[in-house]
Structure formats: structure tokens, C-alpha cells
N, C-alpha and C. Protein backbone atom coordinates (compact mmCIF):
# COMPACT_ATOMS: atom_id res chain seq x y z
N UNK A 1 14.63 -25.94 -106.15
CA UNK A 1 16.05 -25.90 -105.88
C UNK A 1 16.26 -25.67 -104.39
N UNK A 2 17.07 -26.39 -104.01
CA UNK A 2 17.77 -26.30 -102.47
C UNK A 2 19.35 -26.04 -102.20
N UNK A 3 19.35 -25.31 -101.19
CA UNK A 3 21.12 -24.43 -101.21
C UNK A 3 21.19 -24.55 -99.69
N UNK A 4 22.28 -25.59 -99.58
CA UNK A 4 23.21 -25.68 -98.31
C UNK A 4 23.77 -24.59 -98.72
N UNK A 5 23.54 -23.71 -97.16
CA UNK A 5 24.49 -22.74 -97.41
C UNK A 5 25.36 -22.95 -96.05
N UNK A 6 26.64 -22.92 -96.39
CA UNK A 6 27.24 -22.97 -94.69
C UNK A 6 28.17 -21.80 -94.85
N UNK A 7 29.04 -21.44 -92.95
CA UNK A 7 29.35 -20.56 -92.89
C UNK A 7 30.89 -20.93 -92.31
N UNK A 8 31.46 -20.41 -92.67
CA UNK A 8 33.30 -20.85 -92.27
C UNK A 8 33.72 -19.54 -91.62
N UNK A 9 34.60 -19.50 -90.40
CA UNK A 9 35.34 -18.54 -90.03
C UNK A 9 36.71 -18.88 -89.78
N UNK A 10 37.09 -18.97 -91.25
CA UNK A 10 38.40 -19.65 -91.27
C UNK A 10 39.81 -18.77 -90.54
N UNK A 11 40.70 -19.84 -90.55
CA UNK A 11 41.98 -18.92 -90.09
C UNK A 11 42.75 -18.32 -90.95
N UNK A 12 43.09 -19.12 -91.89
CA UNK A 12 43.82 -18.77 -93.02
C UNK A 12 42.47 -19.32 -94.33
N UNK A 13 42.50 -18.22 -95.49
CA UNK A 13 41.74 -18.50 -96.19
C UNK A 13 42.22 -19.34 -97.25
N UNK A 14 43.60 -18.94 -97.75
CA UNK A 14 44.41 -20.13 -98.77
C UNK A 14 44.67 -21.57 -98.07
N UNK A 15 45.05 -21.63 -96.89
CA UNK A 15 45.28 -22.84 -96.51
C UNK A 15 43.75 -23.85 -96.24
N UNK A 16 42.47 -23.04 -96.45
CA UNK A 16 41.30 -23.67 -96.05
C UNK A 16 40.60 -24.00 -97.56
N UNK A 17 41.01 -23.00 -98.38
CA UNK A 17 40.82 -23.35 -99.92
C UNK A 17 41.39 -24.44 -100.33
N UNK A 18 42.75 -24.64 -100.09
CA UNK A 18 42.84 -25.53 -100.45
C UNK A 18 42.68 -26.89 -99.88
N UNK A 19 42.39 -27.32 -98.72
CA UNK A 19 41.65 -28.10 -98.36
C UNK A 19 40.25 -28.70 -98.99
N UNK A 20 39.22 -27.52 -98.85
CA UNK A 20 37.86 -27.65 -100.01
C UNK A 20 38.15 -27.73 -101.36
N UNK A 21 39.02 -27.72 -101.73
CA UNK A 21 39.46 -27.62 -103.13
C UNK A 21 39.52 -29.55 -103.73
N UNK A 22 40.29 -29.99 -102.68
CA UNK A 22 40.12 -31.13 -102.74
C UNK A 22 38.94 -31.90 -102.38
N UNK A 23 37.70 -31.41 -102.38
CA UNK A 23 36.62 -31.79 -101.89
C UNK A 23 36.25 -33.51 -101.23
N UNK A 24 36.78 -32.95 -99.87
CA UNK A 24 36.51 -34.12 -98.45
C UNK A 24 35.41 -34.96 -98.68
N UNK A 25 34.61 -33.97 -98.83
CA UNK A 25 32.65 -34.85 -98.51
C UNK A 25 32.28 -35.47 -99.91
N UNK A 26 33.07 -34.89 -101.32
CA UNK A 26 32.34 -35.78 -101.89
C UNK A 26 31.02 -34.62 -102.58
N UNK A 27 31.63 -33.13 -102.80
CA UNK A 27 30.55 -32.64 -103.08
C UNK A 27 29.56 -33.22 -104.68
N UNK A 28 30.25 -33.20 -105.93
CA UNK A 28 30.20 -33.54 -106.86
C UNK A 28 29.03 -34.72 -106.62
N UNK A 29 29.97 -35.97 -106.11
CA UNK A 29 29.15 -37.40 -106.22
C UNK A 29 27.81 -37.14 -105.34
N UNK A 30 27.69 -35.83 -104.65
CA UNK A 30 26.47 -36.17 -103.74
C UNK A 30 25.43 -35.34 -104.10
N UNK A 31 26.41 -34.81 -105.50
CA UNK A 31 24.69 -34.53 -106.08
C UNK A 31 24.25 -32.62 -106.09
N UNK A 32 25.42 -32.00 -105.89
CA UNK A 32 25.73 -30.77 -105.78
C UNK A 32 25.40 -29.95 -107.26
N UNK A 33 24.75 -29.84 -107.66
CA UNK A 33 24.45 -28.82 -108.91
C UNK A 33 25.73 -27.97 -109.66
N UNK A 34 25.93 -26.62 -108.40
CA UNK A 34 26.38 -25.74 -108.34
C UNK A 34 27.08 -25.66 -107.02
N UNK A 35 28.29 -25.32 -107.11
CA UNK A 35 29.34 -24.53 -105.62
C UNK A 35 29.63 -23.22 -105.87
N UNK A 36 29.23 -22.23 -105.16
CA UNK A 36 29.62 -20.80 -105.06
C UNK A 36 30.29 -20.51 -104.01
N UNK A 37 31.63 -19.84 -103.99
CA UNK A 37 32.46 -19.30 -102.89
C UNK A 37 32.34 -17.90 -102.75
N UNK A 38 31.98 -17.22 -101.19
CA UNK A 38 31.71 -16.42 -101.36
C UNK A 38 32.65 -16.00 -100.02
N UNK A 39 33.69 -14.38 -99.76
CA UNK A 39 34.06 -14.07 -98.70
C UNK A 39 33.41 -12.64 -98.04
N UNK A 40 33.95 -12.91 -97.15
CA UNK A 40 33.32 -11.30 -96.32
C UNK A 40 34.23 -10.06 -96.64
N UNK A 41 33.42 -9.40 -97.02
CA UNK A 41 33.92 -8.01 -97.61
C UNK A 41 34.90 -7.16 -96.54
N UNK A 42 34.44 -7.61 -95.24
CA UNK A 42 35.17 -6.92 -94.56
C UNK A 42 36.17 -7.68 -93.67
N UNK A 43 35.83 -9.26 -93.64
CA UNK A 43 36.74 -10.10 -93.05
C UNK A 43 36.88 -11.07 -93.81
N UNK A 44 38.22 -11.45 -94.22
CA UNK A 44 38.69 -11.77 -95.34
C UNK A 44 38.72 -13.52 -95.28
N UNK A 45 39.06 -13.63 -93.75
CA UNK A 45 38.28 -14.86 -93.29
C UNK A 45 37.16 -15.50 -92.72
N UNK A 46 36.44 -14.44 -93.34
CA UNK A 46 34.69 -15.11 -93.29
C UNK A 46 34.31 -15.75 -94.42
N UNK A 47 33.66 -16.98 -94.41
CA UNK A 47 33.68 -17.83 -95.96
C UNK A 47 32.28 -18.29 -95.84
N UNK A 48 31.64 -18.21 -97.20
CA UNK A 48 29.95 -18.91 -96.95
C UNK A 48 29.97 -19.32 -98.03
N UNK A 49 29.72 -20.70 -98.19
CA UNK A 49 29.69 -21.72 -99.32
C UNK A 49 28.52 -22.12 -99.71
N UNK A 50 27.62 -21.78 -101.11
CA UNK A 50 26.68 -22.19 -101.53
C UNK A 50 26.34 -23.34 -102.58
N UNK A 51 26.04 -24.49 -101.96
CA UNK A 51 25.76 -25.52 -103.50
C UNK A 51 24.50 -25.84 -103.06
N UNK A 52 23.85 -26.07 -104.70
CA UNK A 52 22.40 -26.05 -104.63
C UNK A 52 22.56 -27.13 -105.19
N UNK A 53 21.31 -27.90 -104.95
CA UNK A 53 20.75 -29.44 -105.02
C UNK A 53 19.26 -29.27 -105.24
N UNK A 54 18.78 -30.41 -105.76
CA UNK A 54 17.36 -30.49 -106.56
C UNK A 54 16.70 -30.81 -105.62
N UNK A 55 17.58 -31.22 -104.82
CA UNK A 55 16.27 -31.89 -103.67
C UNK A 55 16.46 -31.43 -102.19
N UNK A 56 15.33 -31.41 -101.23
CA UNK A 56 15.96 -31.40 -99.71
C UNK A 56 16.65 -32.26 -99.53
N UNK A 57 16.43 -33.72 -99.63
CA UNK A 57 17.15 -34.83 -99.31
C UNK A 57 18.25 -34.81 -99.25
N UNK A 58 18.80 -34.63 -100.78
CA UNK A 58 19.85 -34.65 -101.21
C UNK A 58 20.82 -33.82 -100.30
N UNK A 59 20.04 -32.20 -99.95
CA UNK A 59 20.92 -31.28 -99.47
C UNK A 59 21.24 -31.44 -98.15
N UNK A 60 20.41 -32.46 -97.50
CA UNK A 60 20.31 -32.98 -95.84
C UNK A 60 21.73 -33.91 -96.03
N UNK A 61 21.34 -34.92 -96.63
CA UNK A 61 22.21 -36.02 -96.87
C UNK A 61 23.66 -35.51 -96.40
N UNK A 62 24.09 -34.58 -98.02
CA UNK A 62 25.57 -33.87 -98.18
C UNK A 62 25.90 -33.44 -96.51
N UNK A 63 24.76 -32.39 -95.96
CA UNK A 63 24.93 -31.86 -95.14
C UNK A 63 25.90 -32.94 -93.42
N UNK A 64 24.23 -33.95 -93.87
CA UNK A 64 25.06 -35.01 -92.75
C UNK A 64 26.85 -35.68 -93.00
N UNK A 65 26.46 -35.82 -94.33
CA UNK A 65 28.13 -36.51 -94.69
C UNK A 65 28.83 -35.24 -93.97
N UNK A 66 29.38 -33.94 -94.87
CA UNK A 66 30.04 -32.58 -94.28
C UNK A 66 30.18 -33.00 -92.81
N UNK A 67 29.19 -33.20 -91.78
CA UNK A 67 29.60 -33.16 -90.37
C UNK A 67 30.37 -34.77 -90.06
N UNK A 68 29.74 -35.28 -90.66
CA UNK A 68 30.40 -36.58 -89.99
C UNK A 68 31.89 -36.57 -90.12
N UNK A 69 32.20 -36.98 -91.63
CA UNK A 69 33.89 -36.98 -92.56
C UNK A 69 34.58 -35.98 -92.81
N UNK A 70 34.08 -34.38 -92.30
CA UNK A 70 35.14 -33.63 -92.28
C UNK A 70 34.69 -32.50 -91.13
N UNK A 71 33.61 -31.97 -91.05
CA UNK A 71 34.06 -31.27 -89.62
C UNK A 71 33.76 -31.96 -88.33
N UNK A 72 33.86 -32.98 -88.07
CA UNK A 72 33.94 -33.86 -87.20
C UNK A 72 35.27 -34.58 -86.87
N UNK A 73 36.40 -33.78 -87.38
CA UNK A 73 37.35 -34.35 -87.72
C UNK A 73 38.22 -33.19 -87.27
N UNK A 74 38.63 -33.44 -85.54
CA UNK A 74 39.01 -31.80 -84.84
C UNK A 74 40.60 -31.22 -85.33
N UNK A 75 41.35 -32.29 -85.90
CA UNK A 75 42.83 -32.05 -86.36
C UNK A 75 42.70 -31.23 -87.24
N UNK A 76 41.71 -31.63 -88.09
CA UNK A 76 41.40 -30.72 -89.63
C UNK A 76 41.17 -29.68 -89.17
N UNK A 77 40.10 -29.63 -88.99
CA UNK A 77 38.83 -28.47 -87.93
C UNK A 77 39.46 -27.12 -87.93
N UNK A 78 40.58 -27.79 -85.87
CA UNK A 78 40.87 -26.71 -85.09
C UNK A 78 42.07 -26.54 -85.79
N UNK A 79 43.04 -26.75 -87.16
CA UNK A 79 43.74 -26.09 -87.84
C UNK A 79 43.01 -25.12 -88.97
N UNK A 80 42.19 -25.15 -89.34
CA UNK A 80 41.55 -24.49 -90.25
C UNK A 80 40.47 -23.21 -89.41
N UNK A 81 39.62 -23.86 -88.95
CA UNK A 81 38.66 -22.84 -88.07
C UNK A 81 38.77 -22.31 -86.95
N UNK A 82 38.71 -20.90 -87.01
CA UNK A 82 38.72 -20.13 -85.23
C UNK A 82 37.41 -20.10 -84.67
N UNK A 83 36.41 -21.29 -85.33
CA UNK A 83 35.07 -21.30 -84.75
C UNK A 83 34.64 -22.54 -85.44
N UNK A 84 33.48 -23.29 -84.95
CA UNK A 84 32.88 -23.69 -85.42
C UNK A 84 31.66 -23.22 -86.97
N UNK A 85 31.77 -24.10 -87.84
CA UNK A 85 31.52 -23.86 -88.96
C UNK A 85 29.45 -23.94 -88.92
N UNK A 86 28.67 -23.17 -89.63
CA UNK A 86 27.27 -23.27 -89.26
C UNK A 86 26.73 -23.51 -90.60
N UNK A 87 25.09 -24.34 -90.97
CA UNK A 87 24.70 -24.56 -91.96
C UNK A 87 23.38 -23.94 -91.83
N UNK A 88 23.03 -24.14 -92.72
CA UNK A 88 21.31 -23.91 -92.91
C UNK A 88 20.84 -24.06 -94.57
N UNK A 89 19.65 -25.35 -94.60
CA UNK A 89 19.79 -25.37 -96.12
C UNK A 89 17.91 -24.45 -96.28
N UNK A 90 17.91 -23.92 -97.46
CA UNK A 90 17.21 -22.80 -98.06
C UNK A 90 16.49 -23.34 -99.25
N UNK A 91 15.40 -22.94 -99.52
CA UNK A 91 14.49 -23.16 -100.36
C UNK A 91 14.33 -21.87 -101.36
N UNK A 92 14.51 -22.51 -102.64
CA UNK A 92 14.42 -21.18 -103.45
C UNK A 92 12.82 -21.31 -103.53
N UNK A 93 12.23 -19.99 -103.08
CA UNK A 93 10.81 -19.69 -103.63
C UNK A 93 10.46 -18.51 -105.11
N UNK A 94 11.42 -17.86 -105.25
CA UNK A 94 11.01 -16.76 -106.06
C UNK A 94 12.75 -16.77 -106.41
N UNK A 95 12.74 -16.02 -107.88
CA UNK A 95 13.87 -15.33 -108.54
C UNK A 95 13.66 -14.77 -109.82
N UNK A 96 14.28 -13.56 -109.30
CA UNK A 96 13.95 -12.56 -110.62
C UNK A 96 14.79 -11.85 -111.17
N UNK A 97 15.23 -12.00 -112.40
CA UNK A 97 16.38 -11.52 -113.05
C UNK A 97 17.86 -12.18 -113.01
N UNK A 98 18.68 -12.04 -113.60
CA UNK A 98 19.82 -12.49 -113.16
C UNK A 98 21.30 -11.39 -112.68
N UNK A 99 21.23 -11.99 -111.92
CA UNK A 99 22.53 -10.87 -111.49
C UNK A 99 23.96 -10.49 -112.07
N UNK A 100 24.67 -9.89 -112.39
CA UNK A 100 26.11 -9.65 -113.44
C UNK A 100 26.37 -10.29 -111.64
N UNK A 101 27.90 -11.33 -111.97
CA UNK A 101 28.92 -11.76 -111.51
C UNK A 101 29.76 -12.20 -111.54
């Protein structure tokens, strides 16, 4: 399993939800497993989005689409983000137990 995980430092968090809500890139068709939304406990507009994919490929791919067709896209962007948005995709090696959430 592989997990794009990226990182949002949104401005407004409802107005950026609903943006992803309508999913830009195409998460579904590109092969996305699972989407987890996750915020910062202490900043309410800190956002880190996890979907896991079976493959690296796959999770590269999504990743490239994401930059090209929507944060490459500064109208969207610099209304939504007070920063640039960061990725990094992750390799599950180990898991143990399951977590209550």
C-alpha cells in the first residue's frame, strides 16, 4: 500500500472543503483506495489529506495530475491557500492493530 499524503495550509477550511469535495484531479478514477481528511488540532487551517493506492505508480501519477489541473492553477490556489500545498507519498511497511476512529 502507498499514501499520498499532502499538506494544505488553507485559508478558509469550508470554502477549501468544498472545493475537494468536488474532486478536481479525479481522485476516485485515478485509482485512490481510500481518502482520509485530517485537521490540525491546533490550527484549524492546517489540512493533510491521505489516499492510499496499491501502487507507487499509481500514487506518482495522481500526484502529477494534483499539480498540473489544480494546484497549478494560481486563481484557485492563491484563493484557497496562504502557502503552497506539500506532498510526499509513503510506503506502508508494518501495521499493527487497528486504531478506534
Amino acid at each position: 500500500m502507498f499514501t499520498l499524503h499532502t499538506s494544505y495550509p488553507v485559508r478558509d477550511y469550508e470554502a477549501w472543503k468544498k472545493v475537494f469535495d468536488t474532486d478536481p484531479a479525479g481522485r476516485a478514477a485515478s485509482g485512490a483506495r481510500s481518502v482520509r481528511v485530517f485537521r490540525d488540532t491546533d490550527d484549524q487551517n492546517g489540512v493533510a489529506v491521505l489516499l492510499d493506492f496499491d501502487t507507487k505508480e499509481a500514487a506518482t501519477a495522481f500526484l502529477e495530475k494534483l499539480r498540473s489541473e489544480v494546484w497549478d492553477k494560481p486563481d484557485v490556489m492563491g484563493q484557497l491557500m496562504s502557502a503552497s500545498p506539500t506532498a510526499r507519498i509513503l510506503e506502508e511497511v508494518a501495521r499493527e492493530g487497528q486504531a478506534a476512529g
